[in-house]
N, C-alpha and C. Protein backbone atom coordinates (compact mmCIF):
# COMPACT_ATOMS: atom_id res chain seq x y z
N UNK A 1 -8.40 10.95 -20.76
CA UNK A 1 -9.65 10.25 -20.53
C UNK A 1 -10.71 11.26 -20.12
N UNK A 2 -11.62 11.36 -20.82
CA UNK A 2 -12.97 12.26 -20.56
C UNK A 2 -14.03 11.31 -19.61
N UNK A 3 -14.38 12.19 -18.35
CA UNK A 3 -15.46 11.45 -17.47
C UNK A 3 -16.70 11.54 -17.80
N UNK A 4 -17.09 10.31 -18.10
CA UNK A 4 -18.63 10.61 -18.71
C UNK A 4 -19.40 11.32 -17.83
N UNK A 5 -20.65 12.15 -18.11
CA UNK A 5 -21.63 13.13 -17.55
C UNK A 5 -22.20 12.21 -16.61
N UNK A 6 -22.65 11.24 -17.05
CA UNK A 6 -23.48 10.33 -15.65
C UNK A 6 -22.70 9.86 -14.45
N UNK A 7 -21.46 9.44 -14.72
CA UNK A 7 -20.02 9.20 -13.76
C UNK A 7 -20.11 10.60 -12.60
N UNK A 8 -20.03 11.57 -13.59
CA UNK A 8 -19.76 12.73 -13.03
C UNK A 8 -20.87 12.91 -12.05
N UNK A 9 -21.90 13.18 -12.46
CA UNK A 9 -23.28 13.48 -11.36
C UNK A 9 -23.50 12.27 -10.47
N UNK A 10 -23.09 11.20 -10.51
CA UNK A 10 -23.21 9.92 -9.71
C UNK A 10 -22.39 10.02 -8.19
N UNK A 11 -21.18 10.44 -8.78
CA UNK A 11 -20.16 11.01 -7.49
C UNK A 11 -20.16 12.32 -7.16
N UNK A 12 -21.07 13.37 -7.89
CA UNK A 12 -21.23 14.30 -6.79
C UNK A 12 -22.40 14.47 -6.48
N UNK A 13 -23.47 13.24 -6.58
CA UNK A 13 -24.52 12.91 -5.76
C UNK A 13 -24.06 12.17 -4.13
N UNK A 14 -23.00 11.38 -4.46
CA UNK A 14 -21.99 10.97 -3.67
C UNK A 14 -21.32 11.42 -2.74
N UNK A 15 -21.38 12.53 -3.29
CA UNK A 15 -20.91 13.75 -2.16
C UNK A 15 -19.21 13.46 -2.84
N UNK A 16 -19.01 12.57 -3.51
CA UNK A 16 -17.39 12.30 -3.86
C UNK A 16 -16.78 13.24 -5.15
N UNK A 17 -17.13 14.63 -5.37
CA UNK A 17 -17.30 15.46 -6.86
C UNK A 17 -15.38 15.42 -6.51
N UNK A 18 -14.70 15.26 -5.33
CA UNK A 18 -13.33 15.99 -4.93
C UNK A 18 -12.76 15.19 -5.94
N UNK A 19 -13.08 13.62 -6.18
CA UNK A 19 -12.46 12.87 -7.12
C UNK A 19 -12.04 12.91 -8.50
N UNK A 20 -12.69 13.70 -8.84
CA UNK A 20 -12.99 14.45 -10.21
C UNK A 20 -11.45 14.93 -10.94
N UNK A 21 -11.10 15.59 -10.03
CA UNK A 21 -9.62 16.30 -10.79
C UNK A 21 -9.10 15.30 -10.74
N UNK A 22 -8.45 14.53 -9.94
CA UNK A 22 -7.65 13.40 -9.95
C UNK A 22 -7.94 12.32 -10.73
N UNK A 23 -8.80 11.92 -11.14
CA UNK A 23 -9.98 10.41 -11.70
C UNK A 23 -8.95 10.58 -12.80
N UNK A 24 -8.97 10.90 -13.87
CA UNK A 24 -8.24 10.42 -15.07
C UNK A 24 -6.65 10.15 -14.82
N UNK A 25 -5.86 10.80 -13.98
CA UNK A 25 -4.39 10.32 -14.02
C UNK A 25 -4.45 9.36 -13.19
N UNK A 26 -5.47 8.91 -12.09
CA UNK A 26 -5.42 7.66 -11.44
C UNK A 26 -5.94 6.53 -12.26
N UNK A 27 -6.95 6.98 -13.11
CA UNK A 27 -7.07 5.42 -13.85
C UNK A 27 -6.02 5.50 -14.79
N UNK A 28 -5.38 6.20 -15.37
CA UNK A 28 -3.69 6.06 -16.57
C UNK A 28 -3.25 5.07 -15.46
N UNK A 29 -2.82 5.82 -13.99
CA UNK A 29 -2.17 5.30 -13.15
C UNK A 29 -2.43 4.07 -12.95
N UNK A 30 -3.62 3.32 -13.09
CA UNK A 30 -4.11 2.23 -12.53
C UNK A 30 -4.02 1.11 -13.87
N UNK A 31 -4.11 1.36 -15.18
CA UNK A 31 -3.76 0.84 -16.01
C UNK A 31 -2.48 0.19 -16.27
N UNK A 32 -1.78 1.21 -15.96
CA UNK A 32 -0.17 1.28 -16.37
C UNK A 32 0.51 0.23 -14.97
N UNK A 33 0.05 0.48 -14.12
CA UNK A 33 0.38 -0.30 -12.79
C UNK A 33 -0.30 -1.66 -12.54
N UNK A 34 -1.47 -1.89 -13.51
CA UNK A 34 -1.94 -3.08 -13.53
C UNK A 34 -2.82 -3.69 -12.48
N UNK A 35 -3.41 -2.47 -11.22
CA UNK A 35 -4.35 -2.40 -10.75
C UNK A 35 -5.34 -3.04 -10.64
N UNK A 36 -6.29 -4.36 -9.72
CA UNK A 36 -7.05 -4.19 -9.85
C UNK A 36 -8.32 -3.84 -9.35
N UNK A 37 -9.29 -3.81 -9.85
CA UNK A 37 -10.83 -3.08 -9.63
C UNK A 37 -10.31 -2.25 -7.73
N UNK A 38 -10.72 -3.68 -7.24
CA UNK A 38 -10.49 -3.12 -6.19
C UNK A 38 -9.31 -2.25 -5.33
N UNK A 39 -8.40 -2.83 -6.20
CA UNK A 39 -7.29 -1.78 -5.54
C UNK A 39 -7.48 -0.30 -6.53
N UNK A 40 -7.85 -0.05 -7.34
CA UNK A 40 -8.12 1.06 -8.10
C UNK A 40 -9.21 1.65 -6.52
N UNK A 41 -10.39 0.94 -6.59
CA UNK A 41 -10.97 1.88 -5.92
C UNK A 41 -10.60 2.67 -4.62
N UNK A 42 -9.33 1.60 -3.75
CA UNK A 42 -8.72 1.70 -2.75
C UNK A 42 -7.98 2.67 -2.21
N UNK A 43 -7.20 3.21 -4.28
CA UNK A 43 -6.26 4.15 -4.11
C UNK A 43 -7.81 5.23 -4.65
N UNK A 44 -8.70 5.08 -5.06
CA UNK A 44 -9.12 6.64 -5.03
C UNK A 44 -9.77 6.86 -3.65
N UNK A 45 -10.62 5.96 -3.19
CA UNK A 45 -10.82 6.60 -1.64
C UNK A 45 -9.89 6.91 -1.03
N UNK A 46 -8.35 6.30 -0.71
CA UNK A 46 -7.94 6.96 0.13
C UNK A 46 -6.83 8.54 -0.45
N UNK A 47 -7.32 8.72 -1.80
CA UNK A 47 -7.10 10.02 -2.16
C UNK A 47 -8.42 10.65 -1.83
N UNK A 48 -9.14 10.38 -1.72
CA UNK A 48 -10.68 11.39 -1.25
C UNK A 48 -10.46 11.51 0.42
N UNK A 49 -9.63 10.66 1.21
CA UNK A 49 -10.11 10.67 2.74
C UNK A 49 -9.02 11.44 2.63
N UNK A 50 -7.83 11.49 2.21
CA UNK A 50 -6.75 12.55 2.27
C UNK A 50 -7.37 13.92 1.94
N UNK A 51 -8.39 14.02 0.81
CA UNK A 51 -8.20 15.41 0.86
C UNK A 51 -9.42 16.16 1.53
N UNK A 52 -10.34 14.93 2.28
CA UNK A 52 -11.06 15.62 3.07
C UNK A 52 -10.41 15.78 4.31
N UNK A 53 -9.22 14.92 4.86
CA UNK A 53 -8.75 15.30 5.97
C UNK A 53 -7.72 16.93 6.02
N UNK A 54 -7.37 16.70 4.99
CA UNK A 54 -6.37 18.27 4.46
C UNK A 54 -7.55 19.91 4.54
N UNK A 55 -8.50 19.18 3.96
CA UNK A 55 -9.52 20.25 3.66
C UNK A 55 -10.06 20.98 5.04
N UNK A 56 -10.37 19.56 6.04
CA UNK A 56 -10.80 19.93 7.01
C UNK A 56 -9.84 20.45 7.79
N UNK A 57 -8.53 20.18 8.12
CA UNK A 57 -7.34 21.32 9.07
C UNK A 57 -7.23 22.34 8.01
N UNK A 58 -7.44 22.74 6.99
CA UNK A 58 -7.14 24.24 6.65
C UNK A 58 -8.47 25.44 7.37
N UNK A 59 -10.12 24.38 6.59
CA UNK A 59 -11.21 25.08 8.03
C UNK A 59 -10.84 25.33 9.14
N UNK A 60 -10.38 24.45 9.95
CA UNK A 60 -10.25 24.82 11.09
C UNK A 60 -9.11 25.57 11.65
N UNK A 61 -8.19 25.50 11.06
CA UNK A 61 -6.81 26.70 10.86
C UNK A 61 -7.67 28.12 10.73
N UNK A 62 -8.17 28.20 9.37
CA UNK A 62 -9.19 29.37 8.98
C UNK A 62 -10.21 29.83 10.26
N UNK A 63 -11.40 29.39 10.46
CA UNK A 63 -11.75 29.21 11.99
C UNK A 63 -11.18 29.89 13.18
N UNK A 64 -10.10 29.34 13.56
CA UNK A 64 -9.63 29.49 14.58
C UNK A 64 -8.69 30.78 14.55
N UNK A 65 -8.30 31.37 13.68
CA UNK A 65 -8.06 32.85 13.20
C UNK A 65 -6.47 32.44 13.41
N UNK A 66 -5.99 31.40 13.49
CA UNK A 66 -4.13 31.84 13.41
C UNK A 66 -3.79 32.61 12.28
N UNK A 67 -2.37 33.31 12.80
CA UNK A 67 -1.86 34.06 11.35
C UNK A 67 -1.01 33.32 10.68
N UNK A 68 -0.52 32.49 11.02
CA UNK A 68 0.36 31.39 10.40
C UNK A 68 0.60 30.05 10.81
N UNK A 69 0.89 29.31 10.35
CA UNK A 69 0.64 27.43 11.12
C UNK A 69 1.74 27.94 11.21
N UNK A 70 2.30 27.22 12.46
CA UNK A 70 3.10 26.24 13.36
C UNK A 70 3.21 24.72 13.24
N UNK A 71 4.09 23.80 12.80
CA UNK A 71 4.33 22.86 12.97
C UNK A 71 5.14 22.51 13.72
N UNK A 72 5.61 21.47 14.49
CA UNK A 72 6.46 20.95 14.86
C UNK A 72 7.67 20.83 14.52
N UNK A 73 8.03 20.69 13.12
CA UNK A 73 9.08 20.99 12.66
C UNK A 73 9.73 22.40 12.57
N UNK A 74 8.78 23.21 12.78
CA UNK A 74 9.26 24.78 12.64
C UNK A 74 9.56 25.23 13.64
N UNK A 75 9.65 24.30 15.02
CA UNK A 75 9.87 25.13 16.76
C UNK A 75 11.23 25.09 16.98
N UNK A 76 11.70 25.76 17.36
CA UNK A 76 13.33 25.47 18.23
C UNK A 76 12.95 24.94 19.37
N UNK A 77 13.27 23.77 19.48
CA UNK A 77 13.52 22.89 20.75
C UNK A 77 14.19 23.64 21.60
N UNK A 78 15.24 23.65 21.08
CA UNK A 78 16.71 23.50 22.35
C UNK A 78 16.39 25.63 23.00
N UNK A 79 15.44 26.24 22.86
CA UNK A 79 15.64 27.59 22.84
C UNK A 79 15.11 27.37 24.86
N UNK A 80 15.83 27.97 25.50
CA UNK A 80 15.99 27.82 26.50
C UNK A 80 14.48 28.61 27.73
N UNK A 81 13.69 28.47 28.13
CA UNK A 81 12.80 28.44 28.55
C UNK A 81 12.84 29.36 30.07
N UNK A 82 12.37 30.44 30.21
CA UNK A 82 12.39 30.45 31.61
C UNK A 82 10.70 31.09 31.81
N UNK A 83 11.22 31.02 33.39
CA UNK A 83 9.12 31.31 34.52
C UNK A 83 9.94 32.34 35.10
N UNK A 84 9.17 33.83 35.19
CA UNK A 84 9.23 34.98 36.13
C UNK A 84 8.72 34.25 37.58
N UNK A 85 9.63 34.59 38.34
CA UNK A 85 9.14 33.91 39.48
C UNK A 85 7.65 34.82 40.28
N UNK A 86 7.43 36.20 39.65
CA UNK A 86 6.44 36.80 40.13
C UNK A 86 4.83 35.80 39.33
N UNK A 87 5.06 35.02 38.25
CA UNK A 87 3.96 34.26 37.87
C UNK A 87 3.91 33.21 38.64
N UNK A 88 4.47 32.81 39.55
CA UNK A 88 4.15 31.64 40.70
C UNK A 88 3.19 32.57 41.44
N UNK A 89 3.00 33.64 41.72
CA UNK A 89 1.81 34.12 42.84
C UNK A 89 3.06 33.88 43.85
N UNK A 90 2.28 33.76 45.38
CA UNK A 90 2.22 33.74 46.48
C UNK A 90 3.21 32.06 47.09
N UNK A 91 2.61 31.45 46.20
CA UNK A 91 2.38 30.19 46.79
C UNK A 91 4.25 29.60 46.10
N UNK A 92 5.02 28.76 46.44
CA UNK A 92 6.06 28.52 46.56
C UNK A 92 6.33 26.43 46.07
N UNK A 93 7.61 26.07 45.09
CA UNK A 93 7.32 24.77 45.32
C UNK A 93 8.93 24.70 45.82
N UNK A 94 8.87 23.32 46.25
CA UNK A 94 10.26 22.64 46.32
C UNK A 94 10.68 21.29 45.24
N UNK A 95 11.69 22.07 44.69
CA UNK A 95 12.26 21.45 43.39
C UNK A 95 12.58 19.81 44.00
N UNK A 96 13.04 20.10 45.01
CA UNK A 96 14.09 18.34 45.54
C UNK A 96 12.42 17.84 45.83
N UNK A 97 11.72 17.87 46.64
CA UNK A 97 10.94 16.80 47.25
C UNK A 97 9.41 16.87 46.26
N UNK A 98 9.36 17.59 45.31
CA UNK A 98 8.48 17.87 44.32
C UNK A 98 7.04 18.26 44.85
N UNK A 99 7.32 18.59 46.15
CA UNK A 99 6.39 18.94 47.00
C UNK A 99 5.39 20.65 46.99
N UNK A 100 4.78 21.06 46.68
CA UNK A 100 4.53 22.86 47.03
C UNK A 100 3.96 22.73 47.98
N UNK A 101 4.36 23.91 48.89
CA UNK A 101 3.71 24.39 50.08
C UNK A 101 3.01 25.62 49.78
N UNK A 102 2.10 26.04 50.90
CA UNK A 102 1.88 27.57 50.77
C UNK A 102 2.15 28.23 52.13
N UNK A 103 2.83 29.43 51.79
CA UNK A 103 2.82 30.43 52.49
C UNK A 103 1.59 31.01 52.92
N UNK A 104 1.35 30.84 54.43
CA UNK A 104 0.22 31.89 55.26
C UNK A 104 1.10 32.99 55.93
């Protein structure tokens, strides 16, 4: 399916041009599935809010200068955790009464 020229400049007056690659296998898709109007339009916005939400965490990944994402799925939980007790400073807690005091 070829997008007509006026289609085309209509949605990226729209600011919606992202739709573009996708538009022809979603209307096959929407044919073949028996779609209608409105659910056609349903599934292309929420392929446009997907890929402005995708678009926007890679900016801000980019942005924020990491060298590699981290997900949640990629952490070792169970990897066992410890505190230098010289990063407490001065000041002291008690584990049983969940209380800290300070040392004068």
């Amino acid at each position: 399916m070829e997008i007509p020229p006026d289609l085309v400049r209509r949605l990226k007056r729209l600011r919606l041009g992202g739709l573009l690659p996708t538009l022809p296998d979603r209307a096959a898709h929407a044919r073949q599935a028996k779609l209608s109007p409105v659910e056609f339009l349903e599934l292309l916005l929420q392929d446009e809010i997907d890929r402005r939400t995708s678009q926007s965490l890679q900016q801000r990944l980019a942005a924020a200068g990491f060298e590699e994402e981290v997900t949640p799925e990629s952490i070792t939980w169970d990897t066992p955790v410890t505190v230098a007790t010289t990063a407490l400073g001065s000041g002291s807690c008690s584990a049983s009464t969940g209380s800290a005091s300070r040392r004068t």
